[in-house]
PDB file of N, CA and C in Angstrom:
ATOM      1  N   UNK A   1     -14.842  14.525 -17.453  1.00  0.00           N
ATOM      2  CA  UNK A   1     -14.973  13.702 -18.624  1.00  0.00           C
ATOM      3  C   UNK A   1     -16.039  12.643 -18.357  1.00  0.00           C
ATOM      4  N   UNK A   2     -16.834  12.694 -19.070  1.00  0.00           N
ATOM      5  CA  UNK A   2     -17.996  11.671 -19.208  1.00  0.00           C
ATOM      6  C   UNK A   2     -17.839   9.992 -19.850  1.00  0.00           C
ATOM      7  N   UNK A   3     -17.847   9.050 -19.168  1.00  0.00           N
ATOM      8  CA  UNK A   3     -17.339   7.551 -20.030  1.00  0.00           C
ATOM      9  C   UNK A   3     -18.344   7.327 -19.974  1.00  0.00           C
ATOM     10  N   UNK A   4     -18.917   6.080 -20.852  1.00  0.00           N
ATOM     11  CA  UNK A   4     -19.884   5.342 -20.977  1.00  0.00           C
ATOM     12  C   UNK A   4     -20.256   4.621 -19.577  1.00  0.00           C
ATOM     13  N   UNK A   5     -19.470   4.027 -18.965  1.00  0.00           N
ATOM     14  CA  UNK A   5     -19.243   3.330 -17.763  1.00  0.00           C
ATOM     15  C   UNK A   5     -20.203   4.148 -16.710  1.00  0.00           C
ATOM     16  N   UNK A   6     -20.140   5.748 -16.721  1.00  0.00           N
ATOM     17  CA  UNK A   6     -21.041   6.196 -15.676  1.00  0.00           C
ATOM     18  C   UNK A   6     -22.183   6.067 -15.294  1.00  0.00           C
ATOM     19  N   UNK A   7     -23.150   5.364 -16.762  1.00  0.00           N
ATOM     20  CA  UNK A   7     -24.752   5.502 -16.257  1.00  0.00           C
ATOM     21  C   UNK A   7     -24.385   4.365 -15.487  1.00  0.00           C
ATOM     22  N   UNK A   8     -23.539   3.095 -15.620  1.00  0.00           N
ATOM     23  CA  UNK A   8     -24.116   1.714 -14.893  1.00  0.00           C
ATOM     24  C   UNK A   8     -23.203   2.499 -13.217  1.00  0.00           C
ATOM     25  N   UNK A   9     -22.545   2.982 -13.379  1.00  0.00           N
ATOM     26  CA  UNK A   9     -21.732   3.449 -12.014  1.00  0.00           C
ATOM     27  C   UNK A   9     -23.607   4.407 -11.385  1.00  0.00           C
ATOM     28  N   UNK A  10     -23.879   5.104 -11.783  1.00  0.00           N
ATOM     29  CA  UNK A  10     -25.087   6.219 -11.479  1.00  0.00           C
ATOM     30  C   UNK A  10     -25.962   4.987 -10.947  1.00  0.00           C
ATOM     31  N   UNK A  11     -26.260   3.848 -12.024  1.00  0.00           N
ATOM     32  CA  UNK A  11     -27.324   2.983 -11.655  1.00  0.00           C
ATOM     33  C   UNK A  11     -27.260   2.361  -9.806  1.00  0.00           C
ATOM     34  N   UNK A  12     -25.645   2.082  -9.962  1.00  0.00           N
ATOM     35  CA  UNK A  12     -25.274   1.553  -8.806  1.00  0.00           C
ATOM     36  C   UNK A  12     -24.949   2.152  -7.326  1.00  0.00           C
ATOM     37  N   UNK A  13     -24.732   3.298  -7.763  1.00  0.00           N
ATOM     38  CA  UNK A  13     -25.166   4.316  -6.765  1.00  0.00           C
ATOM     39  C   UNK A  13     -26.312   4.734  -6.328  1.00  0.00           C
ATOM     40  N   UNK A  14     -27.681   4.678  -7.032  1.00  0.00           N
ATOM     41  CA  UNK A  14     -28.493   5.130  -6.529  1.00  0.00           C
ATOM     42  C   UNK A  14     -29.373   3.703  -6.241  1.00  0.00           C
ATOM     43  N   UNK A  15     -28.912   2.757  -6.251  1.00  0.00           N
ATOM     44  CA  UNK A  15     -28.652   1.424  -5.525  1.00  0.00           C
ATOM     45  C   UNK A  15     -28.694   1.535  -4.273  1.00  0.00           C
ATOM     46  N   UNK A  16     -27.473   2.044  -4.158  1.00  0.00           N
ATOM     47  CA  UNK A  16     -26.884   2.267  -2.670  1.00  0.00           C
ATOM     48  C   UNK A  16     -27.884   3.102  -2.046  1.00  0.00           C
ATOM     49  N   UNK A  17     -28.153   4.057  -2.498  1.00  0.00           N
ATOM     50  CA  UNK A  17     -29.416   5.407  -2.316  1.00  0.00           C
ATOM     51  C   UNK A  17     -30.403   4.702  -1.454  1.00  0.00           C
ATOM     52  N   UNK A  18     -31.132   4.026  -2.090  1.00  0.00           N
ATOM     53  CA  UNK A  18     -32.216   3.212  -2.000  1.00  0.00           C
ATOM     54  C   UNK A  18     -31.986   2.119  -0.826  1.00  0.00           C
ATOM     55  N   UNK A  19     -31.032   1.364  -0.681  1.00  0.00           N
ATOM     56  CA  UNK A  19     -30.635   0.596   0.426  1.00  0.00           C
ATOM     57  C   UNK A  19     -30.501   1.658   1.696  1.00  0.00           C
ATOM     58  N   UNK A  20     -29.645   2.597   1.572  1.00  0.00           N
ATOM     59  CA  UNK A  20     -29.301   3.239   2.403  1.00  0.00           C
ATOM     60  C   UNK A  20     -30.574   4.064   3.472  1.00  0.00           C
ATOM     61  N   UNK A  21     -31.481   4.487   2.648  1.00  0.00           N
ATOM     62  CA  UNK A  21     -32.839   5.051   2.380  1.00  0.00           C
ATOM     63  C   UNK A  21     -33.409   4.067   3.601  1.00  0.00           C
ATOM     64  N   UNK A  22     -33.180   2.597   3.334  1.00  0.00           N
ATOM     65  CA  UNK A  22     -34.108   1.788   3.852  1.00  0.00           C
ATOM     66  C   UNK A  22     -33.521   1.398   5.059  1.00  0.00           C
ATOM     67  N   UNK A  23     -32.322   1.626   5.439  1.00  0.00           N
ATOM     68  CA  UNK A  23     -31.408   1.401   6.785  1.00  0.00           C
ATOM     69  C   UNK A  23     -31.603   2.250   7.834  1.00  0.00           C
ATOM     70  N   UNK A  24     -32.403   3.791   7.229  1.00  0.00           N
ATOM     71  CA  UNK A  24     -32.905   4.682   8.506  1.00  0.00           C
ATOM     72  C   UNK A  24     -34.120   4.352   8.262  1.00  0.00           C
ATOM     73  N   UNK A  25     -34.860   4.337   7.855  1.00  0.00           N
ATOM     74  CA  UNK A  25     -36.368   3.771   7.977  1.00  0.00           C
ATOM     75  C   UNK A  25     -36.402   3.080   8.532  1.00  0.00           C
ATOM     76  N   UNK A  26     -35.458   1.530   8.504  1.00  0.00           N
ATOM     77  CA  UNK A  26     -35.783   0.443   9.474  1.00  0.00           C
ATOM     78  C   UNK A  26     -35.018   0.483  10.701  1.00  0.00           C
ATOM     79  N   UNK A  27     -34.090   1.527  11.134  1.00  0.00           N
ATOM     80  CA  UNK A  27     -33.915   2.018  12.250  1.00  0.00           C
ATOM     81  C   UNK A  27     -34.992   2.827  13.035  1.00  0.00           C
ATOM     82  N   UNK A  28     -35.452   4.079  12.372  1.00  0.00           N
ATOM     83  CA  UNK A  28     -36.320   4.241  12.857  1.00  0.00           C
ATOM     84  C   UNK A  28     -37.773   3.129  13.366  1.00  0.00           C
ATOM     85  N   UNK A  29     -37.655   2.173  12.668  1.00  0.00           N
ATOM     86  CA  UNK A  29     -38.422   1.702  13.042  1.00  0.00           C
ATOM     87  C   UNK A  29     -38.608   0.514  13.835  1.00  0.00           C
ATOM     88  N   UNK A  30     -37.268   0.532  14.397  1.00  0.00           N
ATOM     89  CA  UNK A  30     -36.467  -0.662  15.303  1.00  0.00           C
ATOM     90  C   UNK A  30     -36.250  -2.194  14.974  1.00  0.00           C
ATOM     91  N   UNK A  31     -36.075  -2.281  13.932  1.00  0.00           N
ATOM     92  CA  UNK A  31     -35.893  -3.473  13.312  1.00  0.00           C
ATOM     93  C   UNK A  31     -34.502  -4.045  14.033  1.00  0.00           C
ATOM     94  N   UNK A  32     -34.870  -5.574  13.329  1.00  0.00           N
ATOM     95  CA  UNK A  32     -33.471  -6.496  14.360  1.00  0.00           C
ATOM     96  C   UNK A  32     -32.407  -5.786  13.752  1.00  0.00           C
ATOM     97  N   UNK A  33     -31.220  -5.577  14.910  1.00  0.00           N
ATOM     98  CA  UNK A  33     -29.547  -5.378  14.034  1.00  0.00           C
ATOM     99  C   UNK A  33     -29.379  -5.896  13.211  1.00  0.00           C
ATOM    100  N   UNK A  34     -29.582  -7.541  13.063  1.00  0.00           N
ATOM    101  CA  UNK A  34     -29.263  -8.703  11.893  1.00  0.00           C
ATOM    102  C   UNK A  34     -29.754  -8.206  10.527  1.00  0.00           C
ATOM    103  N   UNK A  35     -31.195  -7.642  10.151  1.00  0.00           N
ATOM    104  CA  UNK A  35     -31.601  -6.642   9.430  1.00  0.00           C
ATOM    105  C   UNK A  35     -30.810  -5.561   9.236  1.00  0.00           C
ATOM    106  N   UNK A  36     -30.679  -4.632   9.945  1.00  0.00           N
ATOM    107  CA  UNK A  36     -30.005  -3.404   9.711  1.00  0.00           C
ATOM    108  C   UNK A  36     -28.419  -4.059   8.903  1.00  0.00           C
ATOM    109  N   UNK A  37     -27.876  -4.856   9.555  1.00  0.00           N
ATOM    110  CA  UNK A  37     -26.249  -5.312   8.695  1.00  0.00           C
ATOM    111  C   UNK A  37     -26.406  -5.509   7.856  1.00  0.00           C
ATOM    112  N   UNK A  38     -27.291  -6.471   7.694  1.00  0.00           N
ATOM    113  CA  UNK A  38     -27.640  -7.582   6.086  1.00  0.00           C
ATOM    114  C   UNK A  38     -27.961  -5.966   5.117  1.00  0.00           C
ATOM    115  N   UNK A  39     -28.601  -4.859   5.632  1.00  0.00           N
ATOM    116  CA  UNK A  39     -29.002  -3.975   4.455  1.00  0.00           C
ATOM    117  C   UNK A  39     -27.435  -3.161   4.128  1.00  0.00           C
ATOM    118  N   UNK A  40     -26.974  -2.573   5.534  1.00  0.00           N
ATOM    119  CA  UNK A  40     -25.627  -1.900   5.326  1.00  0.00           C
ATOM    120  C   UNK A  40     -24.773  -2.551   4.543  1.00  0.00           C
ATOM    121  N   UNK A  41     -24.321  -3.823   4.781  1.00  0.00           N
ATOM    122  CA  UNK A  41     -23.760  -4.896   3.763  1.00  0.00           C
ATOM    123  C   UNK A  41     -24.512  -4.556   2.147  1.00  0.00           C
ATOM    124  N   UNK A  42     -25.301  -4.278   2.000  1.00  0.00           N
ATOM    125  CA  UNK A  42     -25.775  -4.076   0.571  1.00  0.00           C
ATOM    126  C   UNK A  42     -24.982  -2.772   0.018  1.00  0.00           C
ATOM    127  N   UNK A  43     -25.078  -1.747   0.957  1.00  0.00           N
ATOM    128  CA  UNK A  43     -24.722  -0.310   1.150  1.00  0.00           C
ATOM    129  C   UNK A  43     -23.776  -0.624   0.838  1.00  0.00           C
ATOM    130  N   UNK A  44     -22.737  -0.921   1.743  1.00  0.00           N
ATOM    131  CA  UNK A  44     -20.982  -1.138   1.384  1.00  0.00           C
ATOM    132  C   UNK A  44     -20.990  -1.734  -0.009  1.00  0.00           C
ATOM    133  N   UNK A  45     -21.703  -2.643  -0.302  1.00  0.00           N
ATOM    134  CA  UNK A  45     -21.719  -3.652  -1.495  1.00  0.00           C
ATOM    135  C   UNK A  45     -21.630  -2.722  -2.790  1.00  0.00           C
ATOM    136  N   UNK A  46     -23.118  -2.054  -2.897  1.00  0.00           N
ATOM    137  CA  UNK A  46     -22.602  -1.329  -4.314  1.00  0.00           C
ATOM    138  C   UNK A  46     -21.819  -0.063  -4.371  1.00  0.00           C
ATOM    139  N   UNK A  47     -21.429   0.450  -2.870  1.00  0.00           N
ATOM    140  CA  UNK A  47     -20.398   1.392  -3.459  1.00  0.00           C
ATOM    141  C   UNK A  47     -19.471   1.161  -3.742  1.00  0.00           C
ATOM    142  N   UNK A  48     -19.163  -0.216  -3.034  1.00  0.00           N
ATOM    143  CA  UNK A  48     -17.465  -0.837  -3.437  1.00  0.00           C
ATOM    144  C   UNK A  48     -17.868  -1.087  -4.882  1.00  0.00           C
ATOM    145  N   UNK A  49     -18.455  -1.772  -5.608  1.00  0.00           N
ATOM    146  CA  UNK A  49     -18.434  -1.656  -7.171  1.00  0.00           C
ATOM    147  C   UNK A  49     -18.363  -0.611  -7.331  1.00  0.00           C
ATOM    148  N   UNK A  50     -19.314   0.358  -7.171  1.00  0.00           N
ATOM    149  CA  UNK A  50     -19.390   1.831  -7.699  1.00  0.00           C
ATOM    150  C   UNK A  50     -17.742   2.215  -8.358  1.00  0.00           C
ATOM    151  N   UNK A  51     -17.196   2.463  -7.191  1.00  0.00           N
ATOM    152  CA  UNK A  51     -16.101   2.875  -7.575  1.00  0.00           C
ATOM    153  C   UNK A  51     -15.077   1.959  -8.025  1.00  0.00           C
ATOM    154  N   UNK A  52     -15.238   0.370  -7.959  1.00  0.00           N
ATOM    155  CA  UNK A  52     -13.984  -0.712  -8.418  1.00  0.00           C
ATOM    156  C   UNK A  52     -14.115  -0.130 -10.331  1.00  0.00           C
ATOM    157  N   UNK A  53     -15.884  -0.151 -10.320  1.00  0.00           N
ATOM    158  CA  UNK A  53     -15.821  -0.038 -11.887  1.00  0.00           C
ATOM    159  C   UNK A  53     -15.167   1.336 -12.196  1.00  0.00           C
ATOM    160  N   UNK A  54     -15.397   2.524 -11.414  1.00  0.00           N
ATOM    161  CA  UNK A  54     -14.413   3.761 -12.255  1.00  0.00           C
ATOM    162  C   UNK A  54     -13.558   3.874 -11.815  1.00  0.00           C
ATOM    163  N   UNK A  55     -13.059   3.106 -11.019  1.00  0.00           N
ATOM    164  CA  UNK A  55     -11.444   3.303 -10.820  1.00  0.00           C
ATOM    165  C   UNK A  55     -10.844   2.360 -12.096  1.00  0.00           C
ATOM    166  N   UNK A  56     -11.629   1.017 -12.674  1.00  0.00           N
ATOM    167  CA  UNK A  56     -10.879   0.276 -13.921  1.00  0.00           C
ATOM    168  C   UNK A  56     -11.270   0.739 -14.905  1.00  0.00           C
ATOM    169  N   UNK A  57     -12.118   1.937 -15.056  1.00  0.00           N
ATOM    170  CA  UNK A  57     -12.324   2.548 -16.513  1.00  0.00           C
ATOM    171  C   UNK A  57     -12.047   3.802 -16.472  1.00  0.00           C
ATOM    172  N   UNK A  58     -11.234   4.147 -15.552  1.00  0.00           N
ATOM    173  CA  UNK A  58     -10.563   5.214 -15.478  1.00  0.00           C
ATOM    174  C   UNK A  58      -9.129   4.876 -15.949  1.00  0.00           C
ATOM    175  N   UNK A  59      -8.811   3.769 -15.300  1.00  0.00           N
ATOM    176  CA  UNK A  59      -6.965   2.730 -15.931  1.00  0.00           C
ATOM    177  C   UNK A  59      -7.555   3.008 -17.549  1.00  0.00           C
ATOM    178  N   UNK A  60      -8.459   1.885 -17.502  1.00  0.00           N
ATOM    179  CA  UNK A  60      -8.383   1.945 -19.183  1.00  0.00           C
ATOM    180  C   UNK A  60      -8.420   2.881 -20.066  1.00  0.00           C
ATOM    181  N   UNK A  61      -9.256   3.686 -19.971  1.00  0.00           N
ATOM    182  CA  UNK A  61     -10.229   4.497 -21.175  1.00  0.00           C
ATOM    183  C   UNK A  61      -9.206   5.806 -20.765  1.00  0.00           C
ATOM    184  N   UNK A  62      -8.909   6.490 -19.345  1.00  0.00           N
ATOM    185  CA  UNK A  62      -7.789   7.414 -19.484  1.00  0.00           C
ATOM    186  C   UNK A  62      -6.290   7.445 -19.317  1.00  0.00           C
ATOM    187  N   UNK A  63      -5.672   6.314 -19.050  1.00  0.00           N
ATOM    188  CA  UNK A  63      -4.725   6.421 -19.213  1.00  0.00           C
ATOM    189  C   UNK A  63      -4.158   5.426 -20.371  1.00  0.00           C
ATOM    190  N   UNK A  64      -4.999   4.303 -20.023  1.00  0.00           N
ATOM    191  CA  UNK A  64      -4.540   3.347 -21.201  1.00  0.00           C
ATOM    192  C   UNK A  64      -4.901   3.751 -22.756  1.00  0.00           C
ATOM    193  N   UNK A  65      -5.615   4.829 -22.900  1.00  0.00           N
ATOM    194  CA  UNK A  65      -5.903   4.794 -24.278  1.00  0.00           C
ATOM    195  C   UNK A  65      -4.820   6.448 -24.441  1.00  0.00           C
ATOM    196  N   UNK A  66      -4.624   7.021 -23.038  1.00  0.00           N
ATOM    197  CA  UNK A  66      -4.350   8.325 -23.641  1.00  0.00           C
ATOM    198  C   UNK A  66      -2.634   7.919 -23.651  1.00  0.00           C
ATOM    199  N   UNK A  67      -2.171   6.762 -23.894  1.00  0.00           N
ATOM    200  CA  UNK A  67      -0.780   6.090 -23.833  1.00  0.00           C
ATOM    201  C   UNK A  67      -0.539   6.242 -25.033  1.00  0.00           C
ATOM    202  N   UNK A  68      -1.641   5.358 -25.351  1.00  0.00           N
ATOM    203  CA  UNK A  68      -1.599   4.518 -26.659  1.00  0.00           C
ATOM    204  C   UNK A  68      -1.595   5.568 -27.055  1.00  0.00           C
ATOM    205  N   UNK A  69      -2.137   7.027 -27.578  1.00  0.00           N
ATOM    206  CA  UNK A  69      -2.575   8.072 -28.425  1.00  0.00           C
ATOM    207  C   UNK A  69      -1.581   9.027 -28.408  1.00  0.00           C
ATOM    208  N   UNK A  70      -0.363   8.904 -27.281  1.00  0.00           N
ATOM    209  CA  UNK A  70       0.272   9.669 -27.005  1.00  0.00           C
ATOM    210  C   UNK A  70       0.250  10.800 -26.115  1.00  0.00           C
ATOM    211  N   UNK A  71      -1.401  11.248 -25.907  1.00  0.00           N
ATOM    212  CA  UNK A  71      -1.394  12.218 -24.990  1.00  0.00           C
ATOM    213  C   UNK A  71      -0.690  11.947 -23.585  1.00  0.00           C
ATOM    214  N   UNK A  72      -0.933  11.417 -23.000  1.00  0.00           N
ATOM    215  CA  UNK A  72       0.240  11.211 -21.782  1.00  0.00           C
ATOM    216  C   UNK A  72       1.657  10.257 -22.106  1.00  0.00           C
ATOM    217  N   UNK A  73       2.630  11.138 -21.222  1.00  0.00           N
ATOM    218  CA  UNK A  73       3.966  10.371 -21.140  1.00  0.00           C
ATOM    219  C   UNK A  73       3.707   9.824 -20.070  1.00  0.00           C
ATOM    220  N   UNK A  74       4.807   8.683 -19.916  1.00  0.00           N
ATOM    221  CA  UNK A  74       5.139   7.536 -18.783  1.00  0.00           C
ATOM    222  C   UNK A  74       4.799   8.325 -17.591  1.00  0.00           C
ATOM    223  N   UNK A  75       5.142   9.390 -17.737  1.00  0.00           N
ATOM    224  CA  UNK A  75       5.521   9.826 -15.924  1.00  0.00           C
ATOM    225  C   UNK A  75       4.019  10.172 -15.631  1.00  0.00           C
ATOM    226  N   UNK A  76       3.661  11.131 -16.714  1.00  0.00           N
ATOM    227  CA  UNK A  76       2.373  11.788 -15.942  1.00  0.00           C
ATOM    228  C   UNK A  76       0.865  10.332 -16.000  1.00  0.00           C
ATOM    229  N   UNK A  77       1.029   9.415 -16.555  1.00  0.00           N
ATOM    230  CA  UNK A  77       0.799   8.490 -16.657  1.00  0.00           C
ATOM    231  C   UNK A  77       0.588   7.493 -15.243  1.00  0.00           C
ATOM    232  N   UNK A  78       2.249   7.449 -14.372  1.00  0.00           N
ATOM    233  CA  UNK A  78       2.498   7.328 -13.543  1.00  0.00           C
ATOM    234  C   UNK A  78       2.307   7.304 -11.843  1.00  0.00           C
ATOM    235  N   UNK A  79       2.375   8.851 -12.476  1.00  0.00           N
ATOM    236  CA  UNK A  79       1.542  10.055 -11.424  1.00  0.00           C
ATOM    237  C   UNK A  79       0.516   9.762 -11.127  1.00  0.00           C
ATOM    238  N   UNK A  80      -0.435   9.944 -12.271  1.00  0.00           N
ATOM    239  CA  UNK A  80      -1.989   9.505 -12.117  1.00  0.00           C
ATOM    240  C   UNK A  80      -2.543   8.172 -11.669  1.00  0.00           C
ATOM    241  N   UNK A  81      -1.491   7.086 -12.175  1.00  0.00           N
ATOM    242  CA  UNK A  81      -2.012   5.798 -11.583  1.00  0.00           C
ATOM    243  C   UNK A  81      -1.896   5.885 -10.194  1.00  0.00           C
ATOM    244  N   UNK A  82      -1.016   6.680  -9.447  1.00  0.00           N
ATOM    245  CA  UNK A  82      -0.487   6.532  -8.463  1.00  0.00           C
ATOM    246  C   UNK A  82      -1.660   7.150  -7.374  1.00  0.00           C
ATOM    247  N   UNK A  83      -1.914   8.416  -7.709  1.00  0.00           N
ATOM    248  CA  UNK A  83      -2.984   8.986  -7.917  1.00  0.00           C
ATOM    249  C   UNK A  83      -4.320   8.294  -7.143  1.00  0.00           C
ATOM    250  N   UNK A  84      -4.762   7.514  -8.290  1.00  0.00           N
ATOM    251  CA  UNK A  84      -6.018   6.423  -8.258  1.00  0.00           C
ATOM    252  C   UNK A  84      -5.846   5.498  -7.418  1.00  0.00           C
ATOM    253  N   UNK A  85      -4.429   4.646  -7.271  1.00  0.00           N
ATOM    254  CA  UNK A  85      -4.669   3.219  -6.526  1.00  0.00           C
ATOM    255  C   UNK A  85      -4.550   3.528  -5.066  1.00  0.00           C
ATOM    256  N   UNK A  86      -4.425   4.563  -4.392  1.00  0.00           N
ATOM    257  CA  UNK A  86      -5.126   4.902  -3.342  1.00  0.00           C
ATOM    258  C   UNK A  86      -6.228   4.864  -2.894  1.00  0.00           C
ATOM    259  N   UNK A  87      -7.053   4.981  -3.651  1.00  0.00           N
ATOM    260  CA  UNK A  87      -8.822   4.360  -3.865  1.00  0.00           C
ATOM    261  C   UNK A  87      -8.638   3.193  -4.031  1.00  0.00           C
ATOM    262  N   UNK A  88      -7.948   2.040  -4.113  1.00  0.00           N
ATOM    263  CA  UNK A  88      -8.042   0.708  -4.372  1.00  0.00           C
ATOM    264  C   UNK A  88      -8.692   0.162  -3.476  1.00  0.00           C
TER     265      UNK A  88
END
């Protein structure tokens, strides 16, 4: 299922791409550790959004709306949250 939420999730991933990109380059090219963290820290940075944002527009938009609409009951509802906040 496709949400709106994915291009800025895509944007922020290939964020990470690009940082990440630049953490073997500047390995290869022996840059200070203090460098190399400060970029990995970027790395960790937007994937942890990456996924904070579709793991909360995944709550909302599929379970919270498929509540409201009736398509899911409590349990399977449940299930699925249960599911997700393992990725938390």
């Amino acid at each position: 299922m496709y949400h709106a939420s994915h291009l800025d999730i895509v944007k922020r991933l290939k964020r990470a791409h690009g940082h990440l990109a630049s953490v073997i380059t500047m390995i290869e090219e022996g840059r200070p550790c203090v460098d190399l963290a400060q970029q990995l820290q970027a790395v960790e940075s937007a994937i942890s959004n990456a996924k904070r944002l579709l793991i909360q527009d995944h709550m909302e938009h599929c379970l919270g709306h498929g509540m409201e609409s009736g398509i899911k009951n409590a349990s399977d509802a449940l299930s699925e949250f249960k599911a997700m906040a393992k990725y938390l």
